[in-house]
C-alpha atoms as a PDB file:
ATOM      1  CA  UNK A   1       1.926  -3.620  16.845  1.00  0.00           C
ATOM      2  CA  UNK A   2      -0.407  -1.028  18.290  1.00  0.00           C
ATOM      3  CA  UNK A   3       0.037   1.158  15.390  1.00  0.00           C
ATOM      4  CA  UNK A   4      -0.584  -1.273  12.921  1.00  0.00           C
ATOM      5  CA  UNK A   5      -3.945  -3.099  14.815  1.00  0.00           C
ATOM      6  CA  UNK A   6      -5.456   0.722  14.952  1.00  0.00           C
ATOM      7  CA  UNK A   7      -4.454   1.272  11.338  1.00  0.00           C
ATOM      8  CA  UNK A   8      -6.691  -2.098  10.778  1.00  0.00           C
ATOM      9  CA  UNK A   9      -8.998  -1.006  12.366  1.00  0.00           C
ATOM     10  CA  UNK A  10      -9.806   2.669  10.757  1.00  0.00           C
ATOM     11  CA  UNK A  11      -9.794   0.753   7.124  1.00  0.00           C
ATOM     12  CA  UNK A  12     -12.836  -1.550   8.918  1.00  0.00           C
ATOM     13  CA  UNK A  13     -14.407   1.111   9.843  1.00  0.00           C
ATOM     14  CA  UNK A  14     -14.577   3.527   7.429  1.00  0.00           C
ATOM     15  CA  UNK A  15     -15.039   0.567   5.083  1.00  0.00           C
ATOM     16  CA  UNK A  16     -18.066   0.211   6.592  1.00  0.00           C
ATOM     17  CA  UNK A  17     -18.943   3.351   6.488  1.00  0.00           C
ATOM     18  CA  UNK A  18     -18.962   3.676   2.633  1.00  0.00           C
ATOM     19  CA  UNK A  19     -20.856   0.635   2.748  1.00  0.00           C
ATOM     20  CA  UNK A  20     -23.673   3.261   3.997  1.00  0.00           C
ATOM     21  CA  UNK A  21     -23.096   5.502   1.770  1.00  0.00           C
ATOM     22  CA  UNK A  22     -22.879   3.679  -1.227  1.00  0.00           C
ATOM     23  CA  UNK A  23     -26.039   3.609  -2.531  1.00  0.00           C
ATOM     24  CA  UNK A  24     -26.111   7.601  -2.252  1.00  0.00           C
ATOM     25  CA  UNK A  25     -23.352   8.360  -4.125  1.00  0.00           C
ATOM     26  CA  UNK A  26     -24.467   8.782  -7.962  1.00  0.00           C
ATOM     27  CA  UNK A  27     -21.968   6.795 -10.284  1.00  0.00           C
ATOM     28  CA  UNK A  28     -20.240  10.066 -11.927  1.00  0.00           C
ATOM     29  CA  UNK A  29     -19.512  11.434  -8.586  1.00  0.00           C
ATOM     30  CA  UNK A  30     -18.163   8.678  -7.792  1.00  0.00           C
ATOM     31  CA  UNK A  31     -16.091   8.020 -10.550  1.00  0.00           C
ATOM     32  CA  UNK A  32     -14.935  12.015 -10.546  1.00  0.00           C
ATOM     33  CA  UNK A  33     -13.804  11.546  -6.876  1.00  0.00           C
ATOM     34  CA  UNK A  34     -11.764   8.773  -7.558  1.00  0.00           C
ATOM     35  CA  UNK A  35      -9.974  10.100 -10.460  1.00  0.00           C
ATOM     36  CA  UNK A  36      -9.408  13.129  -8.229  1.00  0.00           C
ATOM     37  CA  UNK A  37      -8.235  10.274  -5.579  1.00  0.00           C
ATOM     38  CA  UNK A  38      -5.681   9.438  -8.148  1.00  0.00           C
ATOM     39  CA  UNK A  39      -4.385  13.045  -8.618  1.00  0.00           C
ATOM     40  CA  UNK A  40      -3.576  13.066  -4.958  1.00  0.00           C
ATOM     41  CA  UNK A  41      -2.400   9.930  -4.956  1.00  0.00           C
ATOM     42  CA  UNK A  42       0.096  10.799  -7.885  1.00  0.00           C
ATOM     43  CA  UNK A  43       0.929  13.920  -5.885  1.00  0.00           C
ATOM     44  CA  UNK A  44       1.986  12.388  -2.835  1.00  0.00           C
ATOM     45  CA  UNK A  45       4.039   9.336  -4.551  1.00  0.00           C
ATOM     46  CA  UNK A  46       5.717  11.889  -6.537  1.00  0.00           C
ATOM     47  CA  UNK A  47       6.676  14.585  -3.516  1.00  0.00           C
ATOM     48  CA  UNK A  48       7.717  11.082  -1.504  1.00  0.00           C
ATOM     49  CA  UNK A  49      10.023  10.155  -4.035  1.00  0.00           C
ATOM     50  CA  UNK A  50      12.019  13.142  -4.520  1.00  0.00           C
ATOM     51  CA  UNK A  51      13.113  12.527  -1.479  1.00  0.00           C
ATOM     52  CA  UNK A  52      15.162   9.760  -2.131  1.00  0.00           C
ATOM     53  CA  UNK A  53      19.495  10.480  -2.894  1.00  0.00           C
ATOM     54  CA  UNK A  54      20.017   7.439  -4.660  1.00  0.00           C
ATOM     55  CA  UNK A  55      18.702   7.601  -8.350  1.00  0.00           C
ATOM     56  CA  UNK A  56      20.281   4.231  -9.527  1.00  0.00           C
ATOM     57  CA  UNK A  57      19.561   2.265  -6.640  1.00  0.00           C
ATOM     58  CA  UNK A  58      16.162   3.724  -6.911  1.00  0.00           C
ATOM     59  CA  UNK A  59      16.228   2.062 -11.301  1.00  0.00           C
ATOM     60  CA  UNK A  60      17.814  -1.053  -9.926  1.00  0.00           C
ATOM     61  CA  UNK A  61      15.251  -1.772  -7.273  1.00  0.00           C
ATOM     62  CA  UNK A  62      12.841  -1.754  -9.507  1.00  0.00           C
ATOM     63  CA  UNK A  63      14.087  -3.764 -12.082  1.00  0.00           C
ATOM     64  CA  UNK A  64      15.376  -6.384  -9.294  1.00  0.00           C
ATOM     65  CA  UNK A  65      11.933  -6.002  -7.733  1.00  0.00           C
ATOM     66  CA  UNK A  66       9.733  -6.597 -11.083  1.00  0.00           C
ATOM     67  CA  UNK A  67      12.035  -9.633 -11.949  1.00  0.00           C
ATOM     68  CA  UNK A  68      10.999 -10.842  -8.651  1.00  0.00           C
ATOM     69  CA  UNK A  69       7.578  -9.804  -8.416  1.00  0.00           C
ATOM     70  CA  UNK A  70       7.076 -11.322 -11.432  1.00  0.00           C
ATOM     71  CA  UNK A  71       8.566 -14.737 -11.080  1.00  0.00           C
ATOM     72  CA  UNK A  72       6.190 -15.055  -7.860  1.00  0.00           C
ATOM     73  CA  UNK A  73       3.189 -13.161  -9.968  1.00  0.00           C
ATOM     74  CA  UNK A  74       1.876 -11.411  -6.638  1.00  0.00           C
ATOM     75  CA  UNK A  75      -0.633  -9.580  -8.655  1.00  0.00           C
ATOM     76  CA  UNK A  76      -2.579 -12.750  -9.632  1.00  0.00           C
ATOM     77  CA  UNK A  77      -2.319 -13.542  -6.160  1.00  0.00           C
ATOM     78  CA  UNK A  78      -4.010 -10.779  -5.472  1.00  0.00           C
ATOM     79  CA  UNK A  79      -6.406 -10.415  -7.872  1.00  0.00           C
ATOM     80  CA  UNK A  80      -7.509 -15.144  -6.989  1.00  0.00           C
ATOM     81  CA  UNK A  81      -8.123 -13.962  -3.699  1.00  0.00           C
ATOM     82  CA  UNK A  82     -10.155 -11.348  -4.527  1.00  0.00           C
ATOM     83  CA  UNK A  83     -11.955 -13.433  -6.844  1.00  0.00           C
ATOM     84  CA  UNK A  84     -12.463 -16.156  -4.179  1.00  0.00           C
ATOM     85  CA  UNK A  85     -14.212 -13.771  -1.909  1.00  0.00           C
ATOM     86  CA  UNK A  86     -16.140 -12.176  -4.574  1.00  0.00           C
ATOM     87  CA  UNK A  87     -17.443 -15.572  -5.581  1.00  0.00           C
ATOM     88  CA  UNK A  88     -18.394 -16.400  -2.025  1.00  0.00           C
ATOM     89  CA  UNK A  89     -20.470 -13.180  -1.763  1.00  0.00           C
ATOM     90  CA  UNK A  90     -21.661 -12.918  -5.470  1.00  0.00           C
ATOM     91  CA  UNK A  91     -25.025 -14.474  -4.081  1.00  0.00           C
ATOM     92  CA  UNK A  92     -25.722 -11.074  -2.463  1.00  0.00           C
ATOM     93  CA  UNK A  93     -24.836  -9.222  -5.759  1.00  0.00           C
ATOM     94  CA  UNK A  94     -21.512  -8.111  -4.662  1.00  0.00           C
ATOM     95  CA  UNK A  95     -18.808  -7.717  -7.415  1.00  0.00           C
ATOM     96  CA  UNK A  96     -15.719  -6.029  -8.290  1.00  0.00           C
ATOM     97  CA  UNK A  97     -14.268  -7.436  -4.736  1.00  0.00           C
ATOM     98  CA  UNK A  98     -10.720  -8.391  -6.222  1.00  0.00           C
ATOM     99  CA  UNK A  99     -10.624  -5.110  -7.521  1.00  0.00           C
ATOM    100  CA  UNK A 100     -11.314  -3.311  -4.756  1.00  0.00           C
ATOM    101  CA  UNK A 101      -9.455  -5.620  -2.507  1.00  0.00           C
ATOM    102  CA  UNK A 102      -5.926  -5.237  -4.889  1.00  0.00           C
ATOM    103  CA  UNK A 103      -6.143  -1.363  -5.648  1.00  0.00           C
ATOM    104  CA  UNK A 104      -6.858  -0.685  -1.562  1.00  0.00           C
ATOM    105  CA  UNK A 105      -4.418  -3.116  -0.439  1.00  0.00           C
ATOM    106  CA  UNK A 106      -1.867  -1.938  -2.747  1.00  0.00           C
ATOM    107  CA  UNK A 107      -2.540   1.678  -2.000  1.00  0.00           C
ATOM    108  CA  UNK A 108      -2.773   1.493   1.743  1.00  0.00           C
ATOM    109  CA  UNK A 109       0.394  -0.805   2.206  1.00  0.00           C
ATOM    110  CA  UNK A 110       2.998   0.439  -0.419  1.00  0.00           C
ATOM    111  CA  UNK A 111       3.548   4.273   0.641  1.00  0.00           C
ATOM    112  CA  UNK A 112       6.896   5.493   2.485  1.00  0.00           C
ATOM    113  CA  UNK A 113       3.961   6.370   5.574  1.00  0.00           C
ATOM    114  CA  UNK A 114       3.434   2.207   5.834  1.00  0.00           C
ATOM    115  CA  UNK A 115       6.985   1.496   5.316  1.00  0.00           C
ATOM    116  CA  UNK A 116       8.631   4.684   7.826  1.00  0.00           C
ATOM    117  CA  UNK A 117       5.767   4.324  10.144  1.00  0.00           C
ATOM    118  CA  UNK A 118       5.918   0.561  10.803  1.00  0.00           C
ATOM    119  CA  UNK A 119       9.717   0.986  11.231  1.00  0.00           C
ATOM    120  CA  UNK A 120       9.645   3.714  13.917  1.00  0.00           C
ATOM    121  CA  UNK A 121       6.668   1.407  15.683  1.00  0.00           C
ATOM    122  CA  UNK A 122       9.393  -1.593  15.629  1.00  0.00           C
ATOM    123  CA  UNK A 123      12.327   0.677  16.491  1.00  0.00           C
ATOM    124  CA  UNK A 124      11.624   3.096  18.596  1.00  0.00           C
ATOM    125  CA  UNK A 125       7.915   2.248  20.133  1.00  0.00           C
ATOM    126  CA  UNK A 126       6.454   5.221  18.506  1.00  0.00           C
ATOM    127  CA  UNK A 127       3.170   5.157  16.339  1.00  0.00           C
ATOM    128  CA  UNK A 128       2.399   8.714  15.516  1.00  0.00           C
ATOM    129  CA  UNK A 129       3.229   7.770  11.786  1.00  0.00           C
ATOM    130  CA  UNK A 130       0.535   5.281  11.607  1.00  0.00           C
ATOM    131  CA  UNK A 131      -2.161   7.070  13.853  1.00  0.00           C
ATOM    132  CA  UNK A 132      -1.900   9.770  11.080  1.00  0.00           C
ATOM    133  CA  UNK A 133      -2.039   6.728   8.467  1.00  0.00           C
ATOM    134  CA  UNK A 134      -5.090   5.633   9.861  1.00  0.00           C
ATOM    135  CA  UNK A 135      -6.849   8.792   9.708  1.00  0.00           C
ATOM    136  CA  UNK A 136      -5.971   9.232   6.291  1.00  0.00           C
ATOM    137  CA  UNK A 137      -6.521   5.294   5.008  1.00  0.00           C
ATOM    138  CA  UNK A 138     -10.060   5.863   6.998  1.00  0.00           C
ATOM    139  CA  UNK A 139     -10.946   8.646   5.219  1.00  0.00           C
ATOM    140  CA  UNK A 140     -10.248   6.953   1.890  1.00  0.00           C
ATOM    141  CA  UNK A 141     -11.377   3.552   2.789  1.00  0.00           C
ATOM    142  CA  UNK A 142     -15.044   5.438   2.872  1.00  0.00           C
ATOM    143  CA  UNK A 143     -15.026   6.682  -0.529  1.00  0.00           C
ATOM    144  CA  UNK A 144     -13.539   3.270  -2.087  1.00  0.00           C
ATOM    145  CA  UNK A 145     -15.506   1.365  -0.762  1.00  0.00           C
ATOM    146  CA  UNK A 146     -18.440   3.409  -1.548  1.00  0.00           C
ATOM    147  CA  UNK A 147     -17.117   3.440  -5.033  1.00  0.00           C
ATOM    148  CA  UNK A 148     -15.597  -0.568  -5.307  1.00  0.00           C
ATOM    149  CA  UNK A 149     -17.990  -2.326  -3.016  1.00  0.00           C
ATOM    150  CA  UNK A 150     -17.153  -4.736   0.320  1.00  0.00           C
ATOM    151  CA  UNK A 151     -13.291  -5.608  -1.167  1.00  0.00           C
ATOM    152  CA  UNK A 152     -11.412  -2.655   0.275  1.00  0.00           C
ATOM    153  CA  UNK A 153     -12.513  -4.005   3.603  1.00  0.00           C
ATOM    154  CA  UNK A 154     -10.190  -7.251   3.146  1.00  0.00           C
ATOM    155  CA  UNK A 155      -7.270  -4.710   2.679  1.00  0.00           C
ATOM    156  CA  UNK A 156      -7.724  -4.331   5.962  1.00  0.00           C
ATOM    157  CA  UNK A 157      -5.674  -8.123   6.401  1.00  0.00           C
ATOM    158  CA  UNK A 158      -3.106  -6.803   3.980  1.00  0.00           C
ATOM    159  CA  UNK A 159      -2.307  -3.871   6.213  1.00  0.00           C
ATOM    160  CA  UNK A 160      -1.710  -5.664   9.312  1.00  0.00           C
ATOM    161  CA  UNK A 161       0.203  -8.929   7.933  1.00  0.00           C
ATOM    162  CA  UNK A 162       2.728  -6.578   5.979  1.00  0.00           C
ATOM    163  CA  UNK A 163       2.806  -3.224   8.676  1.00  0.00           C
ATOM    164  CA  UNK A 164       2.717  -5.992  11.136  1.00  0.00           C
ATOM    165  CA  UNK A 165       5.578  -7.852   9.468  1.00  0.00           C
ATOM    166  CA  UNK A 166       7.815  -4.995   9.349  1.00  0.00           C
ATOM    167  CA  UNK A 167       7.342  -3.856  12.686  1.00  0.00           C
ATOM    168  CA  UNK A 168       8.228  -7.378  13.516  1.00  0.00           C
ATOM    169  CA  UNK A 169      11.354  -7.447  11.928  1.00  0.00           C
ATOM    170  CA  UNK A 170      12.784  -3.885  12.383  1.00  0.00           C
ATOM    171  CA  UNK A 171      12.467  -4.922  16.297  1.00  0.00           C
ATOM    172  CA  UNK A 172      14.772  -7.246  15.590  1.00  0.00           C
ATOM    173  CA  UNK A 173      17.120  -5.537  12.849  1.00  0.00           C
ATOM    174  CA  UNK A 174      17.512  -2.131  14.804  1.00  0.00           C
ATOM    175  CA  UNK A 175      21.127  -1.865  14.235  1.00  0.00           C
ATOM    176  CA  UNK A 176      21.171  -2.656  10.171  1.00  0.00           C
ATOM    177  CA  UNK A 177      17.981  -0.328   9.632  1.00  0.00           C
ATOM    178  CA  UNK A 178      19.916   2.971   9.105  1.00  0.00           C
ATOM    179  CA  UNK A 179      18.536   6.482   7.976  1.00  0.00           C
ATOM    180  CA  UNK A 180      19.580   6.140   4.817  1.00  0.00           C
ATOM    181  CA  UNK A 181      18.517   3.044   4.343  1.00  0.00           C
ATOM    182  CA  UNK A 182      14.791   3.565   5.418  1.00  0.00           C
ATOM    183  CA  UNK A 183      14.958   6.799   3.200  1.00  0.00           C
ATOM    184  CA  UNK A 184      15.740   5.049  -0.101  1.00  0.00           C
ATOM    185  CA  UNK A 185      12.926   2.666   1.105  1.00  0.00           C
ATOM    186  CA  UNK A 186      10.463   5.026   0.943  1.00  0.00           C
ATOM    187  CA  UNK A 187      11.567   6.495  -1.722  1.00  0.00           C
ATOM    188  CA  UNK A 188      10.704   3.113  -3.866  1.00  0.00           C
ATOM    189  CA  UNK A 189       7.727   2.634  -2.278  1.00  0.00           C
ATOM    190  CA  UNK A 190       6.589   6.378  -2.936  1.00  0.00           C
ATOM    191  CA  UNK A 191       6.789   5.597  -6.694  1.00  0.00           C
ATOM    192  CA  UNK A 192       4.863   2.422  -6.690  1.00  0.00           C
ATOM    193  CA  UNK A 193       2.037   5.193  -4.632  1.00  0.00           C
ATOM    194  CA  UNK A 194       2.575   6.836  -8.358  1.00  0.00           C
ATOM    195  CA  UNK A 195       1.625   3.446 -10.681  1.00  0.00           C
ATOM    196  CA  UNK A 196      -1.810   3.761  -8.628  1.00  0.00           C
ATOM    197  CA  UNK A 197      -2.323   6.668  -9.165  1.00  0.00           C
ATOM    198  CA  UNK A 198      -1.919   5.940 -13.223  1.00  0.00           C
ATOM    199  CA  UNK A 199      -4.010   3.077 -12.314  1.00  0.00           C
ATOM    200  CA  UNK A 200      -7.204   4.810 -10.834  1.00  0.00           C
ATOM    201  CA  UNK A 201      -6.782   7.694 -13.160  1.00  0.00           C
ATOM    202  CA  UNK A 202      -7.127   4.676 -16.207  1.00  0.00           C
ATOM    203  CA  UNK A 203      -4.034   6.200 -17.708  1.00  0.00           C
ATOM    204  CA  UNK A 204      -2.429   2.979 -17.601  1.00  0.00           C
ATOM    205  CA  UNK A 205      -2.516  -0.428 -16.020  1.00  0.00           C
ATOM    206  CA  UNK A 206       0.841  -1.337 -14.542  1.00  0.00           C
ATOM    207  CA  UNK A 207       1.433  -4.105 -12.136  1.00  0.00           C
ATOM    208  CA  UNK A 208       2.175  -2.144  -8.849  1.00  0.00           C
ATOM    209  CA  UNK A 209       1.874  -5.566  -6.429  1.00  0.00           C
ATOM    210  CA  UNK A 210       4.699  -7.308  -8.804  1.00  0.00           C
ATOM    211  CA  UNK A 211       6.756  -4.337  -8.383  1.00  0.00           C
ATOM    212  CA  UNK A 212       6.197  -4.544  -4.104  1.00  0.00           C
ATOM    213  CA  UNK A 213       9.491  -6.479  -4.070  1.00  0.00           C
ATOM    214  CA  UNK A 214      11.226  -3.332  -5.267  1.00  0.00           C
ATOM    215  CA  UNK A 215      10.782  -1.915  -1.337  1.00  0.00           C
ATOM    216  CA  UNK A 216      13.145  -3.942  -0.441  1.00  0.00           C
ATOM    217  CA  UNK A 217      16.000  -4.061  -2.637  1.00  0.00           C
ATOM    218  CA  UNK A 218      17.620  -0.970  -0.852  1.00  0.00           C
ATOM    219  CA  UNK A 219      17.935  -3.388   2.494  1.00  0.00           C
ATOM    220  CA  UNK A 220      19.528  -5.874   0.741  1.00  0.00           C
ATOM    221  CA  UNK A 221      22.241  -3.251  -0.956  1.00  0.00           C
ATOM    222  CA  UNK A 222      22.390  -1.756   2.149  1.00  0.00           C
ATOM    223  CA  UNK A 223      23.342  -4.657   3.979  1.00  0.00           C
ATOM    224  CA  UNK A 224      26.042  -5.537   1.260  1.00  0.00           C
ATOM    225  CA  UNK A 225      27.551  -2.538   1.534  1.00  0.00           C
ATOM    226  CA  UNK A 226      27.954  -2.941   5.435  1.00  0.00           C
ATOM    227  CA  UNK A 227      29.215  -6.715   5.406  1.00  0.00           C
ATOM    228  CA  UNK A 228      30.771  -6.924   2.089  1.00  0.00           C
ATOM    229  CA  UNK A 229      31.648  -3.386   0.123  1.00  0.00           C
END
């Protein structure tokens, strides 16, 4: 879990530190540097998802995984516990917490670097995946929340409950988590990385948190194929 409680920790603090630097940042810039935010973002969903073998699995776990995703309606789960905070701290003029809170979360847990990096912290004990994570989700934590307001800091919950799960469970599933398996992973999550971009770019406003399920259709198959195919 060491991997995951530092990755927590460098969303706090570089939350924080856009809290600073919020009221310095002229709204344009702001809104140019996230747009740019989303170019990157596309970039590195895209390049993560070409590495994935497995085009139909990749279709199928996204279909499976909407279907799901939207049964349980994660986003709106989300977005009413965003709203809840925002309400609690809408006396000091905060707003836009849900939003902030969903697009951070979302963005911070969903990439192949959450999914690979809390794997090789359950399986093998090593963190370098999410010590480079946490430089990188610092860095960006500053400029959303200097750009959303106080909700990107509450991502930092979302990181450690779902790193924190996986790292959890791969401890325990060492010998089902094969290479290929964790590849086509990352793969799905790597194009969820791509609806946010779409998202912050306003190109489009697609349900990536309904679509988290998808990340874990390729276990599933996976195991089926061992046990049953």
């Amino acid at each position: 879990m060491l991997g995951t409680i530092v990755n927590s920790l460098a969303i706090i603090i570089g939350s924080l530190a856009g809290l600073i630097l919020k009221g310095g940042i002229p709204v344009s810039m702001g809104d140019t540097i996230t747009k740019g935010l989303g170019l990157c973002i596309m970039y590195i969903g895209i390049s993560g998802t070409m590495k994935g073998e497995d085009m139909l699995l990749l279709i199928f776990s996204v279909v499976i995984g909407a279907v799901i995703g939207e049964i349980i309606d994660i986003d709106k789960r989300f977005s009413n516990f965003g709203n809840k905070v925002e309400k609690l701290l809408s006396k000091n003029g905060e707003s836009k917490v849900a939003e902030g809170f969903v697009n951070a979360s979302l963005l911070f847990c969903v990439g192949s670097m959450a999914v690979v990096g809390a794997l090789q912290s359950g399986l093998e004990g090593n963190h370098e995946t999410l010590y480079t994570k946490s430089v990188l989700d610092g860095i960006t934590s500053v400029i959303f929340t200097s750009t959303m307001g106080i909700g990107v800091i509450l991502s930092a919950i979302s990181v450690f409950i779902y790193q924190g799960a996986i790292t959890v469970l791969a401890s325990f599933l060492k010998n089902l988590l094969t290479d290929p398996i964790v590849r086509e992973m990352s793969a799905v999550g790597s194009l969820l990385i791509v609806g946010i971009g779409f998202n912050l770019l306003g190109a489009a406003k697609v349900k990536v948190a309904n679509l988290l399920p998808a990340v874990f259709v390729p276990f599933v198959y996976g195991i089926i194929q061992l046990f049953i195919l």
